[in-house]
C-alpha atoms as a PDB file:
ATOM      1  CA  UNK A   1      -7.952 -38.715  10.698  1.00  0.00           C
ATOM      2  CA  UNK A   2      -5.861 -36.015  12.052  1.00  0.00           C
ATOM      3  CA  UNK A   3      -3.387 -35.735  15.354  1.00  0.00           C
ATOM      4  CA  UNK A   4      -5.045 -35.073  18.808  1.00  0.00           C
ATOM      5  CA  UNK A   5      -3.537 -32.199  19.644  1.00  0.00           C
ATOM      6  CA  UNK A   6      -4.165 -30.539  15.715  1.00  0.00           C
ATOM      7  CA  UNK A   7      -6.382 -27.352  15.619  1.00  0.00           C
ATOM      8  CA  UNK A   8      -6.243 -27.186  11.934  1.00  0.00           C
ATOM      9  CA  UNK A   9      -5.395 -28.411   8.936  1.00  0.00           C
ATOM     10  CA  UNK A  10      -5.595 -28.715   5.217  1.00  0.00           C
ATOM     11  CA  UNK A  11      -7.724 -30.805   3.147  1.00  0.00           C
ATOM     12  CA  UNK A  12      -6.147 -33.218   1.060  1.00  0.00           C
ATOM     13  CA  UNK A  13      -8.399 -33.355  -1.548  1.00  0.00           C
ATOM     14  CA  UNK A  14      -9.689 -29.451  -2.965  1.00  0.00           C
ATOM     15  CA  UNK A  15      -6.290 -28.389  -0.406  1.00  0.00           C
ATOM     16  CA  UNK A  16      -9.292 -25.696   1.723  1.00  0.00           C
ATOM     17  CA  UNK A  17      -8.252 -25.025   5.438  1.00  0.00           C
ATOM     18  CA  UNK A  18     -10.592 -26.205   7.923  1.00  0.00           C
ATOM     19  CA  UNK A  19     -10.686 -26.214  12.091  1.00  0.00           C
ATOM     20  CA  UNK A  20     -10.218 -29.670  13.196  1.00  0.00           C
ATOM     21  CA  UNK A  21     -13.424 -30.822  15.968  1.00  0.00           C
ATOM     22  CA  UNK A  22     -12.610 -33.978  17.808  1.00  0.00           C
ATOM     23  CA  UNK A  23     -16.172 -36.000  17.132  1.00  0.00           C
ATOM     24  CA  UNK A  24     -15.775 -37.831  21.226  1.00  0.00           C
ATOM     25  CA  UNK A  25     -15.490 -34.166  22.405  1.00  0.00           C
ATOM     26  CA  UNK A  26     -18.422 -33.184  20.983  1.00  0.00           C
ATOM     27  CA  UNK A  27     -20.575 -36.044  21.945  1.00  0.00           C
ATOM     28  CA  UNK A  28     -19.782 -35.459  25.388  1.00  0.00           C
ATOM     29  CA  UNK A  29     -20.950 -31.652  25.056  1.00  0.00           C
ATOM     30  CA  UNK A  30     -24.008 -32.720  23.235  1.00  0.00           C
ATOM     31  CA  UNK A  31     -25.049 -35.594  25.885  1.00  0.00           C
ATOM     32  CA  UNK A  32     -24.326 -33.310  28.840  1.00  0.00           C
ATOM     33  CA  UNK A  33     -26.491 -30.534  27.178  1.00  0.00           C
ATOM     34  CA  UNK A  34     -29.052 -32.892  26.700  1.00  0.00           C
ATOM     35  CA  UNK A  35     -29.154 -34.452  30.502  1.00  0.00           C
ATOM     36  CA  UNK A  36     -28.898 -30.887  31.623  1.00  0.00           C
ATOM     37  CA  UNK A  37     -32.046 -29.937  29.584  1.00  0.00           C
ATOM     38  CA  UNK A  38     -29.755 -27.008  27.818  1.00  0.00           C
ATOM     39  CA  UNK A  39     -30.648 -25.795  24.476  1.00  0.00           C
ATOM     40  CA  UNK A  40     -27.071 -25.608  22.174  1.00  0.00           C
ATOM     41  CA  UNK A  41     -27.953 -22.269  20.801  1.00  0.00           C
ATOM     42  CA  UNK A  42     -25.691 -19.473  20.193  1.00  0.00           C
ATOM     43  CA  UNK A  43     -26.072 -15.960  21.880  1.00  0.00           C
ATOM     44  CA  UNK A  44     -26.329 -12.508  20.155  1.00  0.00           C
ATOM     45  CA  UNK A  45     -22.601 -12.021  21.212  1.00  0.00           C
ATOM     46  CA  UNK A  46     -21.439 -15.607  19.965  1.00  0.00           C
ATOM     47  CA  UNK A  47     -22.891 -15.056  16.633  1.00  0.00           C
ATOM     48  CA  UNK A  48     -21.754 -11.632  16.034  1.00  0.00           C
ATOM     49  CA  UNK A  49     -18.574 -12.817  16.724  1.00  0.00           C
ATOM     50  CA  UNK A  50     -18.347 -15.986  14.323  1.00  0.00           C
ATOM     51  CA  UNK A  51     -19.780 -13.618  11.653  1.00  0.00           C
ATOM     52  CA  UNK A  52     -17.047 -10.939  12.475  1.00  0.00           C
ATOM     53  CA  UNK A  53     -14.042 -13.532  12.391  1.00  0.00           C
ATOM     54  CA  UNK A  54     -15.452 -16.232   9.946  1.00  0.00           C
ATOM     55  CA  UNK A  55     -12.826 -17.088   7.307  1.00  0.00           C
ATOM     56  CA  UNK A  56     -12.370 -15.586   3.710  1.00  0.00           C
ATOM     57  CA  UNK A  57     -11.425 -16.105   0.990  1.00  0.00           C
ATOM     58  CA  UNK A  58      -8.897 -13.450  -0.426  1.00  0.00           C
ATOM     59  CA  UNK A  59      -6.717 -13.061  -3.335  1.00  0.00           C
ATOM     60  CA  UNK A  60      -3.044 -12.610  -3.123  1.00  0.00           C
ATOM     61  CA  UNK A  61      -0.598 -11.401  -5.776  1.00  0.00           C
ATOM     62  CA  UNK A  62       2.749 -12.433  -5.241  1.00  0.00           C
ATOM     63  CA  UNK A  63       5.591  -9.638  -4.878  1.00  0.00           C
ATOM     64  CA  UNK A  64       8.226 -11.189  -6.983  1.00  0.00           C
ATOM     65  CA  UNK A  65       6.191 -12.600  -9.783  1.00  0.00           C
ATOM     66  CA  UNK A  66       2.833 -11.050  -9.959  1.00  0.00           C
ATOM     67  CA  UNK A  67       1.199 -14.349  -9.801  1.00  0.00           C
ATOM     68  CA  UNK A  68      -2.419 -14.150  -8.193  1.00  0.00           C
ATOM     69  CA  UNK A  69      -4.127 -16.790  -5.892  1.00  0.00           C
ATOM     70  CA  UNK A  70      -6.807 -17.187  -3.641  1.00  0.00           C
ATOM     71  CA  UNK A  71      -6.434 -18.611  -0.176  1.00  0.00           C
ATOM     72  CA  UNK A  72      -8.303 -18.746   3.394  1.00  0.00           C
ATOM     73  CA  UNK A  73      -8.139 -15.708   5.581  1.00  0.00           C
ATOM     74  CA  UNK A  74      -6.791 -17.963   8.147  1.00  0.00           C
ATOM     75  CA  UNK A  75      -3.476 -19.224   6.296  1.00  0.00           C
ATOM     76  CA  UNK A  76      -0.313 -17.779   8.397  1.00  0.00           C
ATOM     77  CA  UNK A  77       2.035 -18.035   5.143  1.00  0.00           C
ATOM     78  CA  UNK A  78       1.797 -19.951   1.547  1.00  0.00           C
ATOM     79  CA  UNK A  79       4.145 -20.263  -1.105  1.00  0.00           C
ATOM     80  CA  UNK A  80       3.805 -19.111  -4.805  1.00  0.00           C
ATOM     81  CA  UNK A  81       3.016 -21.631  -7.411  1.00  0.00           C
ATOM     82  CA  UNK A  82       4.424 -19.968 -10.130  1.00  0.00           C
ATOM     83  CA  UNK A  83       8.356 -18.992  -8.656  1.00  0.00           C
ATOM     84  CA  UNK A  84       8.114 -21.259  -5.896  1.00  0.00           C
ATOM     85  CA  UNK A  85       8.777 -17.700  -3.520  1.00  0.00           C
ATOM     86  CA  UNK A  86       7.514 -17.838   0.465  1.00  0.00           C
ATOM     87  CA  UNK A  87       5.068 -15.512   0.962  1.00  0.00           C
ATOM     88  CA  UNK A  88       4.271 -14.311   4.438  1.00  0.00           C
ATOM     89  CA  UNK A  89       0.256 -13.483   5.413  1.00  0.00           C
ATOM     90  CA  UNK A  90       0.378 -12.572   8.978  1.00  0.00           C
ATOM     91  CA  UNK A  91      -0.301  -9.262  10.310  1.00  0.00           C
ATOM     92  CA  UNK A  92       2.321  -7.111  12.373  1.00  0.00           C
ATOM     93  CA  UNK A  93       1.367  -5.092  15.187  1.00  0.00           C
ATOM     94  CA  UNK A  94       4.609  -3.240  16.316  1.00  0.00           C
ATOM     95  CA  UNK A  95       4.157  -2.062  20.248  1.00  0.00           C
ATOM     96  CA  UNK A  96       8.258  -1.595  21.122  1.00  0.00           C
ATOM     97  CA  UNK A  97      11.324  -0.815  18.671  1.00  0.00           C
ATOM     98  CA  UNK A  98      11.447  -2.791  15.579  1.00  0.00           C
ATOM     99  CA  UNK A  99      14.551  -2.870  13.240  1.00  0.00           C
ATOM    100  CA  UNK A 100      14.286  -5.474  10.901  1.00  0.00           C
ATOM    101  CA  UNK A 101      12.587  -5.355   7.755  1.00  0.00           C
ATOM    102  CA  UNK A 102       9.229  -6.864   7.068  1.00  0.00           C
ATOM    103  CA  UNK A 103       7.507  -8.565   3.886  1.00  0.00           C
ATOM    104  CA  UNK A 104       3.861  -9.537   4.335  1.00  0.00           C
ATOM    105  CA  UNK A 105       0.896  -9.199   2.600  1.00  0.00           C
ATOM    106  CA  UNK A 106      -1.007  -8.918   5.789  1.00  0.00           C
ATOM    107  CA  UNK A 107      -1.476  -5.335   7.998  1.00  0.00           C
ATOM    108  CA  UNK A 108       1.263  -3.516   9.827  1.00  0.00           C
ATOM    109  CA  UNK A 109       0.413  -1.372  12.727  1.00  0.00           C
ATOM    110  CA  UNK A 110       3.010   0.329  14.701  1.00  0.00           C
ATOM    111  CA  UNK A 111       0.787   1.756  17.898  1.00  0.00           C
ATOM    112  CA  UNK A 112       1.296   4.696  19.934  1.00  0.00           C
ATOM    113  CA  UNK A 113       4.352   3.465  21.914  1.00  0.00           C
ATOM    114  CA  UNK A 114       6.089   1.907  18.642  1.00  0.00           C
ATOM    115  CA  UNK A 115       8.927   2.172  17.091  1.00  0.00           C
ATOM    116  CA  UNK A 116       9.682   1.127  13.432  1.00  0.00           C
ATOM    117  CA  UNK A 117      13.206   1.778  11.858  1.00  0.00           C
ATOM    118  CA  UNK A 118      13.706  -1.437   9.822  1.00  0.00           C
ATOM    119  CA  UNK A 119      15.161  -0.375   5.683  1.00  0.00           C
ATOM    120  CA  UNK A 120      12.086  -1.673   4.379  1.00  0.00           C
ATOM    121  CA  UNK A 121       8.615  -2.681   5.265  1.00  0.00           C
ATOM    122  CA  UNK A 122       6.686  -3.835   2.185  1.00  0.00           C
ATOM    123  CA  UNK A 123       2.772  -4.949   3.536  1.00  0.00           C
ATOM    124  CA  UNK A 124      -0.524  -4.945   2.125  1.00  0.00           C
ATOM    125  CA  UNK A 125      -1.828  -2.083   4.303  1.00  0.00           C
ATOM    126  CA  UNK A 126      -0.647  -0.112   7.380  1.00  0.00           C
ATOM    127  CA  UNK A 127      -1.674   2.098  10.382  1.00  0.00           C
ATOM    128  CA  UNK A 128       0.712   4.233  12.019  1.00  0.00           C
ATOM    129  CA  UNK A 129       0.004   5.664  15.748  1.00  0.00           C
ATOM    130  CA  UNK A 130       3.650   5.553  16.395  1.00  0.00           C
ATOM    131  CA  UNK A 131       7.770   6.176  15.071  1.00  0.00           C
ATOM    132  CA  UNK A 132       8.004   5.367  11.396  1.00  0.00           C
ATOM    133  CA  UNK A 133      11.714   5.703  10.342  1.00  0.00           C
ATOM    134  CA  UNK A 134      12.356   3.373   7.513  1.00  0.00           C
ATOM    135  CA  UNK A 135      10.879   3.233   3.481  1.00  0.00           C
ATOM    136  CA  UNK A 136       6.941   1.947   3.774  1.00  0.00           C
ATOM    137  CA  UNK A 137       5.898   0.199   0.611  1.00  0.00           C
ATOM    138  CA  UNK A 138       2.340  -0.717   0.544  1.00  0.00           C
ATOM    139  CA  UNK A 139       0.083  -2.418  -2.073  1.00  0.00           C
ATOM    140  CA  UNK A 140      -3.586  -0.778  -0.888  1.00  0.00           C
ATOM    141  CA  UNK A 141      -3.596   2.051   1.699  1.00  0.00           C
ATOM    142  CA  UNK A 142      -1.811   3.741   4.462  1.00  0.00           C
ATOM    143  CA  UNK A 143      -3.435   5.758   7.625  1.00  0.00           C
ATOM    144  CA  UNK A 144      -1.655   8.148   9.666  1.00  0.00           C
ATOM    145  CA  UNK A 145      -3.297   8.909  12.768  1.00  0.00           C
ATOM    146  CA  UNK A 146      -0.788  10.550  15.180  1.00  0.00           C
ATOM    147  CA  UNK A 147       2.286  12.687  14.629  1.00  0.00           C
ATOM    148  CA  UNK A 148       5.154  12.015  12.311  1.00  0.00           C
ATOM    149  CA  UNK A 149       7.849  12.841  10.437  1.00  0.00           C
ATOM    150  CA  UNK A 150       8.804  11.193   7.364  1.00  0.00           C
ATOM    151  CA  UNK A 151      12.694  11.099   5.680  1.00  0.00           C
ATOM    152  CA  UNK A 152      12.938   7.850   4.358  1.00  0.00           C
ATOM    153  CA  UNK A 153      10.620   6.976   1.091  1.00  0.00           C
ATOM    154  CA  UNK A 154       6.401   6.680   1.016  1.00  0.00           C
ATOM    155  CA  UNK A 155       4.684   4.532  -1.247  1.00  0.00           C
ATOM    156  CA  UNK A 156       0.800   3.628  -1.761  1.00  0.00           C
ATOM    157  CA  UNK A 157      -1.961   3.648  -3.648  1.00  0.00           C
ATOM    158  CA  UNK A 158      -4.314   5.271  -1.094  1.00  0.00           C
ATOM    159  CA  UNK A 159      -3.508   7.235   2.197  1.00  0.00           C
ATOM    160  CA  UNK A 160      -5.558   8.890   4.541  1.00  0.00           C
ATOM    161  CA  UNK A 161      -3.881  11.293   7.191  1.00  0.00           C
ATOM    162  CA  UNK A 162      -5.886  11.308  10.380  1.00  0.00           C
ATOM    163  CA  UNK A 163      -7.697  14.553  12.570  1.00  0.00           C
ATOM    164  CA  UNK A 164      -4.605  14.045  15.152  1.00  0.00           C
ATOM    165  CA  UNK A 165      -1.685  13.797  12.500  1.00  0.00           C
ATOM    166  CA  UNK A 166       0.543  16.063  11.475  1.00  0.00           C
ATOM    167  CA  UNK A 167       2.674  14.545   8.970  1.00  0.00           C
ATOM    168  CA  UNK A 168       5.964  15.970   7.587  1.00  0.00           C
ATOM    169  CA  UNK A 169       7.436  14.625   4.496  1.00  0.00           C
ATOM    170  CA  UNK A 170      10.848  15.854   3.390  1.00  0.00           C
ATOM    171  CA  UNK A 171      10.755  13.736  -0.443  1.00  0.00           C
ATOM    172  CA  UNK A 172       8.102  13.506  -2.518  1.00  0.00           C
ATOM    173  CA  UNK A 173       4.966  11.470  -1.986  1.00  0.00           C
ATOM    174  CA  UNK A 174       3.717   9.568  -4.892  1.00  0.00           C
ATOM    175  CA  UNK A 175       0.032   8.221  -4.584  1.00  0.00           C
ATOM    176  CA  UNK A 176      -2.873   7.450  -6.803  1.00  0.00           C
ATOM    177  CA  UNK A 177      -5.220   9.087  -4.193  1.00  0.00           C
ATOM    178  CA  UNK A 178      -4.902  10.927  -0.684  1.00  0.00           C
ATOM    179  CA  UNK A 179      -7.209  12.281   1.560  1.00  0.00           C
ATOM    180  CA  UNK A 180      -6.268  14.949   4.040  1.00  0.00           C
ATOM    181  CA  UNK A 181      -8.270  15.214   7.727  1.00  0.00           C
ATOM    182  CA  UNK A 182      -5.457  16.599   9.413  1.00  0.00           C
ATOM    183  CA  UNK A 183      -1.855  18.659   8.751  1.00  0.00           C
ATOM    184  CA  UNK A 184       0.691  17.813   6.664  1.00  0.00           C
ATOM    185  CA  UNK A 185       3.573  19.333   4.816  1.00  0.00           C
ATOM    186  CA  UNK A 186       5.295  18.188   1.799  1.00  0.00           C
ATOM    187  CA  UNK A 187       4.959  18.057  -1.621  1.00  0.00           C
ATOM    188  CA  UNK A 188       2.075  15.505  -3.172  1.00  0.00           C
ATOM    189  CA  UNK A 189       2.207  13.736  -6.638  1.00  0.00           C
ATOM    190  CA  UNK A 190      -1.055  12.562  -7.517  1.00  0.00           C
ATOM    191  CA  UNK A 191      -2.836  10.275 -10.188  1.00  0.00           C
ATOM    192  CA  UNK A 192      -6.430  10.939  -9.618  1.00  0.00           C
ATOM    193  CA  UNK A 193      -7.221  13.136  -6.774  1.00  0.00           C
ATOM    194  CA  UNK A 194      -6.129  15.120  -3.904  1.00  0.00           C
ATOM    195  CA  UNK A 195      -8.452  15.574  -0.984  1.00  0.00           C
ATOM    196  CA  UNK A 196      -8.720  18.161   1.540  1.00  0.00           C
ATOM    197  CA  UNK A 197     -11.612  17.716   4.315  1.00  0.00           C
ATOM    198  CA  UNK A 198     -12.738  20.881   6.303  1.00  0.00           C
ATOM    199  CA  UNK A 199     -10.404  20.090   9.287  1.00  0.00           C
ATOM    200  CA  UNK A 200      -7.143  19.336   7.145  1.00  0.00           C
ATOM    201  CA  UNK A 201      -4.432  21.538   5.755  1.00  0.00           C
ATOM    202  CA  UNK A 202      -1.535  21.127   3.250  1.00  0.00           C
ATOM    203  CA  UNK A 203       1.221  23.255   2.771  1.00  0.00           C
ATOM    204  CA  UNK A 204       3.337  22.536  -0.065  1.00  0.00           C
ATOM    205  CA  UNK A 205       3.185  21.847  -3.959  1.00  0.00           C
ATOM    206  CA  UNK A 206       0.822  19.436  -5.784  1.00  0.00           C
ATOM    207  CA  UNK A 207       0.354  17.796  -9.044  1.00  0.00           C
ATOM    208  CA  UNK A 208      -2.465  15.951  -9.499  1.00  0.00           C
ATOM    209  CA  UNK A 209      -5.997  15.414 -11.803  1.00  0.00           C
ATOM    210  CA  UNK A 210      -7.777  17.328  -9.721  1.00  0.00           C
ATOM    211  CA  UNK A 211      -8.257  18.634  -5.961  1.00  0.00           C
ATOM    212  CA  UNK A 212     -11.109  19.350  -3.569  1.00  0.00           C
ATOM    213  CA  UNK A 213     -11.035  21.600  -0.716  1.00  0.00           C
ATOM    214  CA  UNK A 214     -13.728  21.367   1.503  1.00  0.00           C
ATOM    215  CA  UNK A 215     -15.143  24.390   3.430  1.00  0.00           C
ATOM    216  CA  UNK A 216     -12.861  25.200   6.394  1.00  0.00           C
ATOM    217  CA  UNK A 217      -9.864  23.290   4.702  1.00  0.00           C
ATOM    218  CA  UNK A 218      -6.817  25.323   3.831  1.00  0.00           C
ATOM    219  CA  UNK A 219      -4.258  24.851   1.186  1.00  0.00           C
ATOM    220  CA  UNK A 220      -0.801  26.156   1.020  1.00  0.00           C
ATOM    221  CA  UNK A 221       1.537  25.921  -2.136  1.00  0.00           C
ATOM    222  CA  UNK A 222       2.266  25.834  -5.938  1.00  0.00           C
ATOM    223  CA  UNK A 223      -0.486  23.821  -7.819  1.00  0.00           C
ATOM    224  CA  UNK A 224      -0.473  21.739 -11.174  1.00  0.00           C
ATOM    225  CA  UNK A 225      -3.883  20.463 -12.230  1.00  0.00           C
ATOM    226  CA  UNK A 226      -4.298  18.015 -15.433  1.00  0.00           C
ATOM    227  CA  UNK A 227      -1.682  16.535 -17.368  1.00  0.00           C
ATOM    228  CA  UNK A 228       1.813  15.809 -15.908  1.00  0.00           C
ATOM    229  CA  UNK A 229       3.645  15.366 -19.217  1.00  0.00           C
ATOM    230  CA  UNK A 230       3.269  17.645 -22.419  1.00  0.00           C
ATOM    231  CA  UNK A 231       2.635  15.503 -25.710  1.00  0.00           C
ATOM    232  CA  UNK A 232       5.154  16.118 -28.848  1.00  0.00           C
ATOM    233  CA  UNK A 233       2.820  17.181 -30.954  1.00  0.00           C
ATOM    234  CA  UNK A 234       1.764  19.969 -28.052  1.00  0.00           C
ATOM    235  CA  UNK A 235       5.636  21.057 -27.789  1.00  0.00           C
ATOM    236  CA  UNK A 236       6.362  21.153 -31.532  1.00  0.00           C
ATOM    237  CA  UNK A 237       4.061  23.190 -34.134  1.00  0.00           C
ATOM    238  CA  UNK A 238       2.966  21.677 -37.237  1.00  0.00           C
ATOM    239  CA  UNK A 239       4.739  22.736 -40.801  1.00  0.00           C
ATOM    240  CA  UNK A 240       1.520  24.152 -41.789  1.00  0.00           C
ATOM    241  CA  UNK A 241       1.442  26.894 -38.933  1.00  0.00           C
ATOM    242  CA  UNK A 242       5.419  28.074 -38.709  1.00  0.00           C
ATOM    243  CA  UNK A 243       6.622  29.986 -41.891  1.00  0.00           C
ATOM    244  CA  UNK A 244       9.153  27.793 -44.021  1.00  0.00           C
ATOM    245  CA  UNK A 245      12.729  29.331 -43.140  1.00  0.00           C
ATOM    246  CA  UNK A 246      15.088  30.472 -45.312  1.00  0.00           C
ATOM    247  CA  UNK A 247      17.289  28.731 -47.214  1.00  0.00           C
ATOM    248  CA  UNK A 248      20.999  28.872 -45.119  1.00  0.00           C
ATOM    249  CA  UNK A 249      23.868  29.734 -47.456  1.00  0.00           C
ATOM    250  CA  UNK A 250      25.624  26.573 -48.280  1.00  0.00           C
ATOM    251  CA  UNK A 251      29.189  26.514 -46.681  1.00  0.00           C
ATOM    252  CA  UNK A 252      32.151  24.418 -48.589  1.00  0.00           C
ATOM    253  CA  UNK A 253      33.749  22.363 -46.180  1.00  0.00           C
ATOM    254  CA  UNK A 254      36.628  20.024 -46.793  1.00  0.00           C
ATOM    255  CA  UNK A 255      36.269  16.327 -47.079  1.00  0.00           C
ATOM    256  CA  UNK A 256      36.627  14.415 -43.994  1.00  0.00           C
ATOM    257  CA  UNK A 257      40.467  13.115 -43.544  1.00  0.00           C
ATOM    258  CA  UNK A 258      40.682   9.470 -44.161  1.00  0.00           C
ATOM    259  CA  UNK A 259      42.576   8.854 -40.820  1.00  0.00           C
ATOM    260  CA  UNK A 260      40.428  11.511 -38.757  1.00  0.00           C
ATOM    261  CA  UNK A 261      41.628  14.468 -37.642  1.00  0.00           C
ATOM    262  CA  UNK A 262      45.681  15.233 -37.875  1.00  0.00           C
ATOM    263  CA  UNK A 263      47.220  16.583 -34.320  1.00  0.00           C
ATOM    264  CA  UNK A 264      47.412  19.812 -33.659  1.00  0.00           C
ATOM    265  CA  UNK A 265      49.967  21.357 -31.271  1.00  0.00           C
END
């Protein structure tokens, strides 16, 4: 039994979230179906729609902890089991000037007339048609798709800059992957691959695996392909290869004072 005015809730028993369906208001849409000689079916439209917003199940890793669950697409906020942290699920979409500083685990999309200059913005994924002027931490990917310029710090796995961006980045932008459909400017570090499609150009220095330009792309800058770090045993040669030196004439020093070294003037 749940309250009248509920729309969902959770189960008490496996703890699932469910929408709550009053069983009187259903009769009386079943009997008046029935005396109006109705069939209850669903159209093309209704169905595509239940199948595009039907509920999920996803997993979320918690930012303090690491600690992974699964919960319904349809939970606003949880809280960790394992440090007893709140953890915020909701998407953002920013449409005027936003200052304060966001922690989700859902989507944050600043559109065309946006504005976001909050310190930090830490989210699972994020679209950006508008003013980014604050550090943009994300767990999965980031898309550019209009204009910007970038001074404060960039971080995510995957990001994709858009036909209509141009993208300026004045530090450097450290991703596992990147794909480039557009301009932008600013040095790239790179764990796997660097990306160039036929309408995009780069200008500026890259180290990364390895990068593909496509026909019609252009590329602009100092490039680094393959390892980032030299091994010791690449800097230093083996005994076997160097010549053994010769022996240094021994030099008689005095024995260290007792009371370290007397003043000088």
């Amino acid at each position: 039994m749940e309250y009248v005015a509920a729309r969902s809730a959770l189960c008490r028993q496996c703890g699932k979230h469910f929408v709550v369906a009053h069983a009187e208001r259903v009769e009386v849409v079943k009997a008046t179906l029935e005396i109006g000689g109705i069939v209850a079916g669903q159209s093309l439209l209704e169905r595509i729609k239940a199948l595009w917003n039907r509920q999920r199940i996803t997993s979320v890793a918690c930012f303090d902890c690491g600690t992974v669950q699964e919960l319904n697409s349809a939970a606003a906020s949880t809280i960790c089991p394992s440090c007893s942290v709140h953890m915020d699920l909701r998407d953002y979409k920013i449409k005027t000037s936003f200052s304060r500083s966001i922690r989700t685990h859902g989507q944050v999309h600043v559109t065309a007339a946006g504005d976001l200059s909050g310190s930090t913005v830490v989210c699972r994924s994020a679209i950006i048609d508008g003013k980014l002027r604050g550090s943009l931490e994300c767990t999965e990917k980031v898309e550019f798709r209009a204009p910007a310029k970038l001074q404060a710090r960039l971080s995510a796995p995957e990001v994709l800059i858009g036909r209509k961006a141009d993208v300026q980045l004045f530090r450097p932008l450290q991703v596992r992957s990147i794909e480039i459909r557009g301009k932008m400017t600013g040095e790239i570090v790179a764990e796997t691959v660097v990306t160039i499609r036929r309408t995009g150009s780069l200008d500026g220095n890259v180290v990364a695996r390895s990068i593909n330009v496509e026909k019609g792309g252009t590329y602009s800058g100092q490039l680094i392909i393959g390892q980032k770090d030299w091994e010791q045993a690449e800097l230093i040669p083996s005994g076997e290869e160097t010549a053994k030196p010769r022996a240094a004439a021994k030099v008689r020093r005095p024995p260290p004072h007792p009371f370290g070294l007397p003043t000088t003037s």
